[in-house]
PDB file of N, CA and C in Angstrom:
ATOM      1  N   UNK A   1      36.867 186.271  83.314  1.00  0.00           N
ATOM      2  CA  UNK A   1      35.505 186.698  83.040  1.00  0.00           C
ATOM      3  C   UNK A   1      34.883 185.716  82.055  1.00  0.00           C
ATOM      4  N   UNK A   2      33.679 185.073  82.606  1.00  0.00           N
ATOM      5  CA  UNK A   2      33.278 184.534  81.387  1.00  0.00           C
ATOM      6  C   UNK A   2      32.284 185.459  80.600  1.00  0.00           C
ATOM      7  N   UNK A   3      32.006 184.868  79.700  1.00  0.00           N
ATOM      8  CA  UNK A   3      30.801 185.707  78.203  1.00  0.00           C
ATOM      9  C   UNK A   3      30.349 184.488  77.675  1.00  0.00           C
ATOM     10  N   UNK A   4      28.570 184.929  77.650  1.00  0.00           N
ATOM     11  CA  UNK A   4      27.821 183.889  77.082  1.00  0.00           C
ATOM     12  C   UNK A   4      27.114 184.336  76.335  1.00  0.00           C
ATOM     13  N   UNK A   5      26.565 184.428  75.263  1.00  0.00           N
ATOM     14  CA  UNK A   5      25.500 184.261  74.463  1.00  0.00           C
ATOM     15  C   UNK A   5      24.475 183.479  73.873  1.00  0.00           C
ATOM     16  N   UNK A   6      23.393 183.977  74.072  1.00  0.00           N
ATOM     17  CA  UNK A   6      22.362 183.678  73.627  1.00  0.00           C
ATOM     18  C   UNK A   6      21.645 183.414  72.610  1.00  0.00           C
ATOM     19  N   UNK A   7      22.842 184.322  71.819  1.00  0.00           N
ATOM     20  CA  UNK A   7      22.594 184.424  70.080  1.00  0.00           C
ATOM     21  C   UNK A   7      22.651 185.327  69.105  1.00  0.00           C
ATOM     22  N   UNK A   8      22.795 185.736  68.183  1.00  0.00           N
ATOM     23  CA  UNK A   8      22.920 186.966  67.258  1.00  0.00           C
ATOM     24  C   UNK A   8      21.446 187.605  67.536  1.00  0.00           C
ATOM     25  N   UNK A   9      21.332 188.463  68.488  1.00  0.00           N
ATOM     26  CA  UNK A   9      20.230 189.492  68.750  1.00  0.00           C
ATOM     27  C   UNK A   9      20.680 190.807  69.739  1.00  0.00           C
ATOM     28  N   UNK A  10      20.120 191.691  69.768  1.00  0.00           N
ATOM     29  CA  UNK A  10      20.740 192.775  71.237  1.00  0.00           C
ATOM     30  C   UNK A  10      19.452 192.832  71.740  1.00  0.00           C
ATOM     31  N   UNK A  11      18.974 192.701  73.225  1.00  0.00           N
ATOM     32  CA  UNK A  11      17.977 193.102  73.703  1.00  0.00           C
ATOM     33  C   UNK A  11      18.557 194.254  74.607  1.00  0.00           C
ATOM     34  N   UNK A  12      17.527 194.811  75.321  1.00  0.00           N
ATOM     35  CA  UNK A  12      17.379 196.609  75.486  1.00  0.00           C
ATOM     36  C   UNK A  12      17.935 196.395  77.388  1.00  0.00           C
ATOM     37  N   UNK A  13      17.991 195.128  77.608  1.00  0.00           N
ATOM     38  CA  UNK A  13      18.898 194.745  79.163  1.00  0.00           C
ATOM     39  C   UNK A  13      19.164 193.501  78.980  1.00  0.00           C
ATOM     40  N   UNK A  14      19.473 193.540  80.736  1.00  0.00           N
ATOM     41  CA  UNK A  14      20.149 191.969  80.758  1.00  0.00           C
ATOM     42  C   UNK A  14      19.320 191.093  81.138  1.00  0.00           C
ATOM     43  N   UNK A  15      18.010 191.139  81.601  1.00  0.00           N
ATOM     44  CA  UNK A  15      17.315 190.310  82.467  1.00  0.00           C
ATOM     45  C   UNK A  15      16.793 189.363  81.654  1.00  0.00           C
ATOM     46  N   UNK A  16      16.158 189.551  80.733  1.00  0.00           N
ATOM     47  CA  UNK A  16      15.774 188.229  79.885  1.00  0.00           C
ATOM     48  C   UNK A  16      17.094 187.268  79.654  1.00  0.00           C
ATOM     49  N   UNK A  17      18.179 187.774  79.271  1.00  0.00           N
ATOM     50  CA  UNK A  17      18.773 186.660  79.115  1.00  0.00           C
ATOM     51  C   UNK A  17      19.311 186.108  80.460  1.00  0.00           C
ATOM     52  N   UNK A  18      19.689 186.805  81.730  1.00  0.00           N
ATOM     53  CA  UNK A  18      19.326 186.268  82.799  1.00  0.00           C
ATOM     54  C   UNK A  18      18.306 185.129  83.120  1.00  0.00           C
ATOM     55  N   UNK A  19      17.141 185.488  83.105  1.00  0.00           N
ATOM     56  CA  UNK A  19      16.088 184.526  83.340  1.00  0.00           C
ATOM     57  C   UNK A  19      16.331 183.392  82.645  1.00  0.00           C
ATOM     58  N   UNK A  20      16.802 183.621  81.041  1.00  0.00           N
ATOM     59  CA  UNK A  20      17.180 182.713  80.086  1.00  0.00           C
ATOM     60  C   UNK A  20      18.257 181.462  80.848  1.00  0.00           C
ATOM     61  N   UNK A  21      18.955 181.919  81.209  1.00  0.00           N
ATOM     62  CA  UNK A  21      20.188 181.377  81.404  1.00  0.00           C
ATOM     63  C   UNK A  21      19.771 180.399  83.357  1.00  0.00           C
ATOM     64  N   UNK A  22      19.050 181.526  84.016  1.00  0.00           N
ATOM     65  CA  UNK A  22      18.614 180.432  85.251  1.00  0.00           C
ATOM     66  C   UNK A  22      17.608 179.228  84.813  1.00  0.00           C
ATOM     67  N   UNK A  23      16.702 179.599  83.648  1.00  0.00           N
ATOM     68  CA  UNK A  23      15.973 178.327  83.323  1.00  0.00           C
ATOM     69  C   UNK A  23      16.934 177.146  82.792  1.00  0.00           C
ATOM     70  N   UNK A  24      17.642 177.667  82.197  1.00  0.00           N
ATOM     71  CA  UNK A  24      18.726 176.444  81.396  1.00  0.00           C
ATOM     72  C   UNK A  24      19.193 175.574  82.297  1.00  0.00           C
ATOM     73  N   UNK A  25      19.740 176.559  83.361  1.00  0.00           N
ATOM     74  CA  UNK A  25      20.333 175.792  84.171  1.00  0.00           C
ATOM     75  C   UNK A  25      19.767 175.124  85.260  1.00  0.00           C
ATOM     76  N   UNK A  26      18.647 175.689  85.860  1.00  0.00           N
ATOM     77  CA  UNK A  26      17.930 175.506  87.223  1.00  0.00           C
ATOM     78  C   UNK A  26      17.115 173.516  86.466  1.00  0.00           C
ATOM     79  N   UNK A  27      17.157 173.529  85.421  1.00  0.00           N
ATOM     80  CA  UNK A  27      16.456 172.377  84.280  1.00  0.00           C
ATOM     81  C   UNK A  27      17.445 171.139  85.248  1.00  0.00           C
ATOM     82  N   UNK A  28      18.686 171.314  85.401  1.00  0.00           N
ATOM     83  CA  UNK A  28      19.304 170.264  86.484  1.00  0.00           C
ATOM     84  C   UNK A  28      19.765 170.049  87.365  1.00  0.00           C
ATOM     85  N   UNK A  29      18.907 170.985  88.054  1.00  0.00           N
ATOM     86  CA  UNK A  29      18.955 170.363  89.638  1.00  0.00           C
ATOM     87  C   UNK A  29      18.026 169.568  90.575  1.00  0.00           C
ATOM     88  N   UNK A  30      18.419 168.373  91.306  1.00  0.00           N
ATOM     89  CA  UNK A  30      17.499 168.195  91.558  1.00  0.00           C
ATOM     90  C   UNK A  30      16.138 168.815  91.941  1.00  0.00           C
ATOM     91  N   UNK A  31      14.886 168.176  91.388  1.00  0.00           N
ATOM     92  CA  UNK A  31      13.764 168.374  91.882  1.00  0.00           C
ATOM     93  C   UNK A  31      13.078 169.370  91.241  1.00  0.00           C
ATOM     94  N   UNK A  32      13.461 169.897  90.595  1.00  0.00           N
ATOM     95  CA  UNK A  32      12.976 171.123  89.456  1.00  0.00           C
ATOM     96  C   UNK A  32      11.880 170.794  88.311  1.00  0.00           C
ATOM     97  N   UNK A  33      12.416 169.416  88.105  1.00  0.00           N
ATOM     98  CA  UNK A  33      11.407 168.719  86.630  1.00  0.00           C
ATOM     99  C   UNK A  33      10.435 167.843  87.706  1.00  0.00           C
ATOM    100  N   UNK A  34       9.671 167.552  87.079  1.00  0.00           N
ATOM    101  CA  UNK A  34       8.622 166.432  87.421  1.00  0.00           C
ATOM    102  C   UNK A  34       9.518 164.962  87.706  1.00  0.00           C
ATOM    103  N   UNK A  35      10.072 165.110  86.254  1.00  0.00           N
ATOM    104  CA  UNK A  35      10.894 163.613  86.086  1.00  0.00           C
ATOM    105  C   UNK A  35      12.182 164.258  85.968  1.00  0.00           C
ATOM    106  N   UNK A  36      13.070 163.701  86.553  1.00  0.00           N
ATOM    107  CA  UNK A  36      14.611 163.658  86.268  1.00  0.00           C
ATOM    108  C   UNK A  36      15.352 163.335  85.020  1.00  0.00           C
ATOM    109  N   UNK A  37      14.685 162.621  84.375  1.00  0.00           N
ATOM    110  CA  UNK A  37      15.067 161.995  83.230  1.00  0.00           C
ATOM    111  C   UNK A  37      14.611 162.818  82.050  1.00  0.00           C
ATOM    112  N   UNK A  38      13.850 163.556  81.968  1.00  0.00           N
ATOM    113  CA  UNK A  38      13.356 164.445  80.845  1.00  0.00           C
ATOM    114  C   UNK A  38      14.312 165.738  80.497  1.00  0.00           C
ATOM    115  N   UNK A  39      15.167 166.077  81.385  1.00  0.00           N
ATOM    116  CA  UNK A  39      16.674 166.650  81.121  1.00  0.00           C
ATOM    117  C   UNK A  39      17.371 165.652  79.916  1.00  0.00           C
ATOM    118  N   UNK A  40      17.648 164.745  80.573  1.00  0.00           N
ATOM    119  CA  UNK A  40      18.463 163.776  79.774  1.00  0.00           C
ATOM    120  C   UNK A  40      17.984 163.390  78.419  1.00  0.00           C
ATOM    121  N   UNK A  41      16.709 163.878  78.126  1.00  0.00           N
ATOM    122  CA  UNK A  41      16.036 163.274  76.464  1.00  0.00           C
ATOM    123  C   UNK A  41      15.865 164.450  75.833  1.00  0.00           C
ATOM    124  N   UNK A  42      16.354 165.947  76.402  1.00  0.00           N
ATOM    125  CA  UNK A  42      16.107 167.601  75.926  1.00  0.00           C
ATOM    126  C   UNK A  42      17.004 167.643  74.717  1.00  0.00           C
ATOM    127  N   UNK A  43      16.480 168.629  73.654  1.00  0.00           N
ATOM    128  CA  UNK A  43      17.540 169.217  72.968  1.00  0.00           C
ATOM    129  C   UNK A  43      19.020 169.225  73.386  1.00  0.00           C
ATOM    130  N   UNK A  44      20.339 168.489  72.419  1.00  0.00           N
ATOM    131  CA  UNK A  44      21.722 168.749  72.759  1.00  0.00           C
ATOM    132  C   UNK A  44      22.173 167.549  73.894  1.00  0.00           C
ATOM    133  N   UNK A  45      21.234 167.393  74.715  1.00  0.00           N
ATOM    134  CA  UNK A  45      21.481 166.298  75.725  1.00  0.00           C
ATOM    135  C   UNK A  45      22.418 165.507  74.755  1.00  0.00           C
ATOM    136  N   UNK A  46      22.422 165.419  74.005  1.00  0.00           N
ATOM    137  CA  UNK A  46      22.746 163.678  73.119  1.00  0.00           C
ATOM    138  C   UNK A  46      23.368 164.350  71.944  1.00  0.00           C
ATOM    139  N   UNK A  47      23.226 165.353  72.121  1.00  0.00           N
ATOM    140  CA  UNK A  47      24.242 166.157  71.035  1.00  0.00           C
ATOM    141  C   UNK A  47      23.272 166.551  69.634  1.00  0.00           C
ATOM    142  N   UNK A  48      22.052 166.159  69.579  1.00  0.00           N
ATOM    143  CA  UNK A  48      21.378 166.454  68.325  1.00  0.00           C
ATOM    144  C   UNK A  48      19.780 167.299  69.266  1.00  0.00           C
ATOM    145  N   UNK A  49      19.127 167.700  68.113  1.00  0.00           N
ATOM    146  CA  UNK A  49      18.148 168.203  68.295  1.00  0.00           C
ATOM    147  C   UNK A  49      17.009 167.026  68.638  1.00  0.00           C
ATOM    148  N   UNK A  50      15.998 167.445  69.632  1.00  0.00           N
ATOM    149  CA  UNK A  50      14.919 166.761  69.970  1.00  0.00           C
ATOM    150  C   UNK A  50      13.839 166.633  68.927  1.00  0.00           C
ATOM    151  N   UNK A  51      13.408 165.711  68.482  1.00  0.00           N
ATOM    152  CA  UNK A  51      12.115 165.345  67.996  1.00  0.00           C
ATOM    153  C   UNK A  51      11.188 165.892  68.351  1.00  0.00           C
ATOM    154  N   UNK A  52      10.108 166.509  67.701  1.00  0.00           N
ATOM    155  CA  UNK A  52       9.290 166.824  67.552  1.00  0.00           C
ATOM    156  C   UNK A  52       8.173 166.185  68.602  1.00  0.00           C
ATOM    157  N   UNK A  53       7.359 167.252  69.793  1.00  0.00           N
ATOM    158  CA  UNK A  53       6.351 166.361  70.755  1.00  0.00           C
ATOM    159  C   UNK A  53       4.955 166.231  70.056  1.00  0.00           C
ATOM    160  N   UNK A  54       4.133 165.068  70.608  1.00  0.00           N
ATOM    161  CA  UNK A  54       2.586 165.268  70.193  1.00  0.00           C
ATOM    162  C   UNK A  54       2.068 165.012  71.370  1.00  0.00           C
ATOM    163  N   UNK A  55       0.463 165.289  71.269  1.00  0.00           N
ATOM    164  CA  UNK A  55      -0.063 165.197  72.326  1.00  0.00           C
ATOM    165  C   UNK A  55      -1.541 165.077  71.630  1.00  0.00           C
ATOM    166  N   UNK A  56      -2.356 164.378  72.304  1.00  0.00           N
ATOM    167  CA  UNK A  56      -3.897 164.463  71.894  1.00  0.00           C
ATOM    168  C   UNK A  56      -4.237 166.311  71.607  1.00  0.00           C
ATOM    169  N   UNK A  57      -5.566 165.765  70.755  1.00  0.00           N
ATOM    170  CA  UNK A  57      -6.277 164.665  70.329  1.00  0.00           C
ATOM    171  C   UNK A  57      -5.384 164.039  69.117  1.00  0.00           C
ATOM    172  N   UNK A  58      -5.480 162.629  68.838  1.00  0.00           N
ATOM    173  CA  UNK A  58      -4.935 162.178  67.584  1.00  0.00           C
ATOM    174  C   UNK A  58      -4.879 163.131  66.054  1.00  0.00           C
ATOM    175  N   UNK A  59      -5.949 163.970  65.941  1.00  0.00           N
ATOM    176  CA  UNK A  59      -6.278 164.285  64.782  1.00  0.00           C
ATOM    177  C   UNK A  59      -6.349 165.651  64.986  1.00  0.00           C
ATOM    178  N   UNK A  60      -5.453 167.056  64.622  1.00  0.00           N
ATOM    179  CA  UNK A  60      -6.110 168.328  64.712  1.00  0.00           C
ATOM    180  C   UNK A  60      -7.310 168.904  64.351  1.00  0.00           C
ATOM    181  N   UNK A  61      -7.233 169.928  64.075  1.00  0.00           N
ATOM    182  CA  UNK A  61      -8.947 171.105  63.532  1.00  0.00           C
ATOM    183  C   UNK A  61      -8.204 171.000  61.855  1.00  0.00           C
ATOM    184  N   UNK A  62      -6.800 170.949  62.024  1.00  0.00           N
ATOM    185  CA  UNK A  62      -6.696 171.759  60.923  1.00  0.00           C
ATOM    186  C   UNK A  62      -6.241 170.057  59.564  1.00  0.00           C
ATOM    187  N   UNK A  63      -6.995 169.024  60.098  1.00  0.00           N
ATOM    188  CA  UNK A  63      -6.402 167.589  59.877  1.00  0.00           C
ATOM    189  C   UNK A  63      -4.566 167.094  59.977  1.00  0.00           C
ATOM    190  N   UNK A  64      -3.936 167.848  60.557  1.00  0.00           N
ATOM    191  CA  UNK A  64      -2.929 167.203  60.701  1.00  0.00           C
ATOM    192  C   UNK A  64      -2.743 165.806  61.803  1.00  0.00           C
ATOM    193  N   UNK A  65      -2.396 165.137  61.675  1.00  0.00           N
ATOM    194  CA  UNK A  65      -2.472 163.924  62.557  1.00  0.00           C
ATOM    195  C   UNK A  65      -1.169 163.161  62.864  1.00  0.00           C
ATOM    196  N   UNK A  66      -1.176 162.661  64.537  1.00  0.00           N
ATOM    197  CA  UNK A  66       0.130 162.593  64.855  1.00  0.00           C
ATOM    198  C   UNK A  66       0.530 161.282  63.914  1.00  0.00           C
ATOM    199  N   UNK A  67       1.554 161.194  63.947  1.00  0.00           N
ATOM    200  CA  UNK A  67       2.202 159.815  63.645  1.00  0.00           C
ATOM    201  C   UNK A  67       2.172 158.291  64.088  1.00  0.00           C
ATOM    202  N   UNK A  68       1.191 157.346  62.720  1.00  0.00           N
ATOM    203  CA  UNK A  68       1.105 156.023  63.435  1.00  0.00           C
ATOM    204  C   UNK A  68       2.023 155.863  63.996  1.00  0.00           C
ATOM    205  N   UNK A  69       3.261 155.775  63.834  1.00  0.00           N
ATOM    206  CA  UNK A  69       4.467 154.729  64.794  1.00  0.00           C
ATOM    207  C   UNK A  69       4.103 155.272  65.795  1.00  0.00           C
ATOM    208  N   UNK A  70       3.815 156.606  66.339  1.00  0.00           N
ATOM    209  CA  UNK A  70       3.785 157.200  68.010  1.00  0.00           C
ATOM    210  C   UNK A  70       2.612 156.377  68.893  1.00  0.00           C
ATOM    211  N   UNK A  71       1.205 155.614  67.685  1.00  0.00           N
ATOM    212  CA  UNK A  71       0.345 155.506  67.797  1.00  0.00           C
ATOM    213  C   UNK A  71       0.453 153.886  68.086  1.00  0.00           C
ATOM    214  N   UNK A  72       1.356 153.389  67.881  1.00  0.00           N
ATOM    215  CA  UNK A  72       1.542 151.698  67.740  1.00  0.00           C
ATOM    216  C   UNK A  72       1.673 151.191  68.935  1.00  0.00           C
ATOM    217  N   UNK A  73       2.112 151.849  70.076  1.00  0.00           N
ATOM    218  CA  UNK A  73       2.737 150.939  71.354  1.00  0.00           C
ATOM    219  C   UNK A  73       3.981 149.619  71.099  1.00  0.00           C
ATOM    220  N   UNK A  74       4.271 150.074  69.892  1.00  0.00           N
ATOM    221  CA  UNK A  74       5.878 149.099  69.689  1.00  0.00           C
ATOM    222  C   UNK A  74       6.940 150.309  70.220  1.00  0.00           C
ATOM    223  N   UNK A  75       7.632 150.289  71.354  1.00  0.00           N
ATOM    224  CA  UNK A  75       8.590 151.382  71.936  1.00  0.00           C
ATOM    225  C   UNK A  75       9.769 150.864  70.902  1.00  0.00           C
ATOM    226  N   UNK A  76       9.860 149.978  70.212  1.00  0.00           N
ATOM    227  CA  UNK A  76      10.867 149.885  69.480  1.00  0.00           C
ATOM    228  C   UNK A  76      10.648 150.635  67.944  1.00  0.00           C
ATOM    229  N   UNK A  77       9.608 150.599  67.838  1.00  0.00           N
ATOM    230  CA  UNK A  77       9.455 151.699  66.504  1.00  0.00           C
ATOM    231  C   UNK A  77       9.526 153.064  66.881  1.00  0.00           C
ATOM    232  N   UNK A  78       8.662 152.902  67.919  1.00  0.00           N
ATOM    233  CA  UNK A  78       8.372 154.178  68.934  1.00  0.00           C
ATOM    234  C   UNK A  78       9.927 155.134  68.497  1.00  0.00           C
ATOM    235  N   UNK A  79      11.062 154.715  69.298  1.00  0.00           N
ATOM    236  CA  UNK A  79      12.267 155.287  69.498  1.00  0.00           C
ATOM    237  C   UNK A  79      12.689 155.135  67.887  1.00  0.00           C
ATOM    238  N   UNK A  80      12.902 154.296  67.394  1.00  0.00           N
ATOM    239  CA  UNK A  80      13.582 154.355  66.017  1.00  0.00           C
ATOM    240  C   UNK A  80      12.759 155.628  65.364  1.00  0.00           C
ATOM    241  N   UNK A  81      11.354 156.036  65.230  1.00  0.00           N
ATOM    242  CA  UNK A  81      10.739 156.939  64.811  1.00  0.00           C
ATOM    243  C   UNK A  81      11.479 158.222  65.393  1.00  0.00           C
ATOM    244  N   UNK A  82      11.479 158.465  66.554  1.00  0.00           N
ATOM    245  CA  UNK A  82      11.864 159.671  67.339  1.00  0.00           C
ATOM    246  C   UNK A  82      13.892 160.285  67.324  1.00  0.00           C
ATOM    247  N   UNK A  83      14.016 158.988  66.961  1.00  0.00           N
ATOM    248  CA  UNK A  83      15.684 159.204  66.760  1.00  0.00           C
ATOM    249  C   UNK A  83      15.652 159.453  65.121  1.00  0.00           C
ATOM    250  N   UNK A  84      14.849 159.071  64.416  1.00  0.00           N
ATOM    251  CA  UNK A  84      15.230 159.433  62.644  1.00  0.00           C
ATOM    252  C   UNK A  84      13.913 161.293  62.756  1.00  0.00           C
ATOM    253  N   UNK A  85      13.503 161.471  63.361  1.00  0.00           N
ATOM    254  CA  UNK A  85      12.806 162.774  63.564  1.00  0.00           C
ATOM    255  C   UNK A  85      14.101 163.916  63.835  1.00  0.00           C
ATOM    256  N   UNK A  86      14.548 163.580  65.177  1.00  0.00           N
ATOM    257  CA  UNK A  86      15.674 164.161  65.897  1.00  0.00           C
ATOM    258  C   UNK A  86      16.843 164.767  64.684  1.00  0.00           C
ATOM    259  N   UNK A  87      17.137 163.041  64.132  1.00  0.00           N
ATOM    260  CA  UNK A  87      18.621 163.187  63.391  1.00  0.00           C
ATOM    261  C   UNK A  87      18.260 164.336  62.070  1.00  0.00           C
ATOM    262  N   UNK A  88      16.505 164.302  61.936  1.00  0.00           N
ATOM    263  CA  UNK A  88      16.079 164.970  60.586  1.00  0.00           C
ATOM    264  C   UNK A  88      15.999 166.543  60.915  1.00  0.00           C
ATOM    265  N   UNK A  89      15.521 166.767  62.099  1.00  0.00           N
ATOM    266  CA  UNK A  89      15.619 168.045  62.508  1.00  0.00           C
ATOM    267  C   UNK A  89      17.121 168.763  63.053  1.00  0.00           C
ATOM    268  N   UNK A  90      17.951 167.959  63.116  1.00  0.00           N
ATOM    269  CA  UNK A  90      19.292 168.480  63.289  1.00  0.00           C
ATOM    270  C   UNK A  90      19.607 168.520  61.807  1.00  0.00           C
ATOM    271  N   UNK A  91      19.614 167.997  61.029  1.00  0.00           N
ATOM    272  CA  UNK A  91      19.905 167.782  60.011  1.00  0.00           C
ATOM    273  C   UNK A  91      19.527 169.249  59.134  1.00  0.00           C
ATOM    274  N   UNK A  92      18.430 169.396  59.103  1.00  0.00           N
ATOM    275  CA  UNK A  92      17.632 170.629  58.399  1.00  0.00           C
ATOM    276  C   UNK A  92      17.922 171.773  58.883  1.00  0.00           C
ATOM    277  N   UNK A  93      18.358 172.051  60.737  1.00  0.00           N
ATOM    278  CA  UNK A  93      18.172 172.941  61.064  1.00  0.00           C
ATOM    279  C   UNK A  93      20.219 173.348  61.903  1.00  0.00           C
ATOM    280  N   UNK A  94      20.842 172.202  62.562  1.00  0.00           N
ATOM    281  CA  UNK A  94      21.912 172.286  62.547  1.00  0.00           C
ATOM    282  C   UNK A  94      22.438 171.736  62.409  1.00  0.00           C
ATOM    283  N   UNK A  95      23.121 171.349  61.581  1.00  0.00           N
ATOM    284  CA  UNK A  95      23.828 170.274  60.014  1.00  0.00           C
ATOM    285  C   UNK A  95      25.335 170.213  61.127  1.00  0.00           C
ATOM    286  N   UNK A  96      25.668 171.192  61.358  1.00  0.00           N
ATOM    287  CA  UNK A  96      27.361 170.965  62.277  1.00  0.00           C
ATOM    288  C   UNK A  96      27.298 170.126  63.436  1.00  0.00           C
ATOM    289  N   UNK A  97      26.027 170.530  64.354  1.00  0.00           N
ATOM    290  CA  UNK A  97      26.027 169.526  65.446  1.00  0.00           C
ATOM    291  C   UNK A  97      26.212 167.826  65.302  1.00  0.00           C
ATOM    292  N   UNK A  98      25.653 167.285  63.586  1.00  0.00           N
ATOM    293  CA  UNK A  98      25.868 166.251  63.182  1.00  0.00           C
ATOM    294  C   UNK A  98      27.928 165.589  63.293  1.00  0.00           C
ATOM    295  N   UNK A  99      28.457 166.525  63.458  1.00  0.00           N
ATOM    296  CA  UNK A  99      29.600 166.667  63.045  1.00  0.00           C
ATOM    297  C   UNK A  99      30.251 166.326  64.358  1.00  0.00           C
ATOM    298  N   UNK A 100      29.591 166.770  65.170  1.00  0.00           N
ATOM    299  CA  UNK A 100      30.713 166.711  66.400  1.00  0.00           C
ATOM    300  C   UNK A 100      29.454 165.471  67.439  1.00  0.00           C
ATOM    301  N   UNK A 101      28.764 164.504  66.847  1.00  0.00           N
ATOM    302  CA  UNK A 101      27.813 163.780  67.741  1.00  0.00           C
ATOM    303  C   UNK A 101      27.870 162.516  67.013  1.00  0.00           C
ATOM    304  N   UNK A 102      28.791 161.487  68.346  1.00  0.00           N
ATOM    305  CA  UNK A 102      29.010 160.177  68.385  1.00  0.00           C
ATOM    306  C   UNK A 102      27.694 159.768  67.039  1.00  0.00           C
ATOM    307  N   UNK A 103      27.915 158.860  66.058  1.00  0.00           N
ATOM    308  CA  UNK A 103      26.375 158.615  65.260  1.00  0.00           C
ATOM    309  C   UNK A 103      26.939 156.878  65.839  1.00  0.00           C
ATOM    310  N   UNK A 104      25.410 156.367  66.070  1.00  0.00           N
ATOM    311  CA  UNK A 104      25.117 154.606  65.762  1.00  0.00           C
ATOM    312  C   UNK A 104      25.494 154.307  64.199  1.00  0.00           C
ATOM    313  N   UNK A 105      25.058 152.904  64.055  1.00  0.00           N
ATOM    314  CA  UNK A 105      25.081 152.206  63.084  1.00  0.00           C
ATOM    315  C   UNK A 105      23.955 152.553  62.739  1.00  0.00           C
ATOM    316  N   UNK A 106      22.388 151.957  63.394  1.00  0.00           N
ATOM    317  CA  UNK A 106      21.550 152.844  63.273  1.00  0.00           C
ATOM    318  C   UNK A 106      21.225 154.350  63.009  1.00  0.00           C
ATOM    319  N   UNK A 107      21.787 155.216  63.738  1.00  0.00           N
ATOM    320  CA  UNK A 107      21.677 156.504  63.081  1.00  0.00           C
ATOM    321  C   UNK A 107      22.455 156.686  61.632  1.00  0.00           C
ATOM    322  N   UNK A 108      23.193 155.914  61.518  1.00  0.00           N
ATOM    323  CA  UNK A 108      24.069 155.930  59.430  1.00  0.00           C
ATOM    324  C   UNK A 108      23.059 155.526  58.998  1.00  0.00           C
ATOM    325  N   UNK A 109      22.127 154.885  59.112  1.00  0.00           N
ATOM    326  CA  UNK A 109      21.316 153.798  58.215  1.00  0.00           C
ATOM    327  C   UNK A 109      19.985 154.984  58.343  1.00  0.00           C
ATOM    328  N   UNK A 110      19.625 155.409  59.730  1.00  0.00           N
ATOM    329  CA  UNK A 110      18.716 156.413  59.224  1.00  0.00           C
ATOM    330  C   UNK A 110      18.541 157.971  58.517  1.00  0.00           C
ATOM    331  N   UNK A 111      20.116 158.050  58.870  1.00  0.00           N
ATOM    332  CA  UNK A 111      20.581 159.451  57.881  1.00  0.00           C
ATOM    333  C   UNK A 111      20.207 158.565  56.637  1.00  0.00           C
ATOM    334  N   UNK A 112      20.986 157.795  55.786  1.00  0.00           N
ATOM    335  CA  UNK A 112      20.723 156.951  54.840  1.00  0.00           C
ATOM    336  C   UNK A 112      19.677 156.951  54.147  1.00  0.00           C
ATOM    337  N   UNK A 113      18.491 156.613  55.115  1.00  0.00           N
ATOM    338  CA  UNK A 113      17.152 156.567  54.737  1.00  0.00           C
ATOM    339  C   UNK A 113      16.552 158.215  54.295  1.00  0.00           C
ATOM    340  N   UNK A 114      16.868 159.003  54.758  1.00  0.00           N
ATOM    341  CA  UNK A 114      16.507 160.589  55.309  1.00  0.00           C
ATOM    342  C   UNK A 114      16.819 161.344  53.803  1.00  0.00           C
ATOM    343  N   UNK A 115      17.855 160.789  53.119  1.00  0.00           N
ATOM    344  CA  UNK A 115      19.185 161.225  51.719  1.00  0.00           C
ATOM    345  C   UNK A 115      18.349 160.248  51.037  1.00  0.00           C
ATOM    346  N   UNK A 116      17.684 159.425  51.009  1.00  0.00           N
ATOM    347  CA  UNK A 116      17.532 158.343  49.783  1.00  0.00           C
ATOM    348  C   UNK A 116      15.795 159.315  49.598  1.00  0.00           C
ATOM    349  N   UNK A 117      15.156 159.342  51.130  1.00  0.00           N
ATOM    350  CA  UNK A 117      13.448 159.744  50.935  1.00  0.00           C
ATOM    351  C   UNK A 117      13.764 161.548  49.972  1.00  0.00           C
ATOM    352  N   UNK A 118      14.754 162.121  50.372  1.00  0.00           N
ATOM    353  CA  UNK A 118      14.611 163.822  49.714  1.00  0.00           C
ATOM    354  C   UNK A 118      15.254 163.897  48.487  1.00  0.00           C
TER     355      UNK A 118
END
């Protein structure tokens, strides 16, 4: 028998976490996503948490504004930005997943950076 959870909660049936559990999974099979490849860049894919998305307009109501590097068209800052986001939000939010996920040289140097900025 297997047993899965969803998480420290009880809901009142099974169907939400049903539904829960066909979205997770139905996410890789072919033809389901737009792009195939947007599985592969999801939360955990890579063993850490996903970076944070933006989307127009540049500037909110409430003035928050996305991030020059997103704004530069250098894909090499681009990604270095989105991998020190990632490593920061695993970091803050699940510190163990750091533990068990292959790190770069690059990712030491941007944990590094992450411990030197707080």
């Amino acid at each position: 028998v297997l047993e899965v959870s969803l998480g420290d909660f009880v809901l009142t049936g099974g169907e939400l976490p049903t539904q829960v559990m066909l979205d997770a999974i139905s996410r890789w099979l072919p033809g389901t996503l737009g792009n195939a490849a947007s599985a592969e860049a999801d939360s955990f894919a890579q063993g850490l948490l996903d970076a944070p998305a933006y989307t127009r307009p540049e500037r909110l109501a409430d003035e928050r504004r996305v991030p020059e590097a997103l704004l530069s068209g250098d894909h090499q800052r681009i990604a270095r930005f989105r991998r020190k986001q990632a490593l920061s939000r695993t970091l803050q939010r699940r510190p163990e997943l750091l533990l068990k996920t292959p790190l770069t040289e690059l990712d030491r140097a941007l944990l590094a950076e992450l411990f030197a900025e707080s």
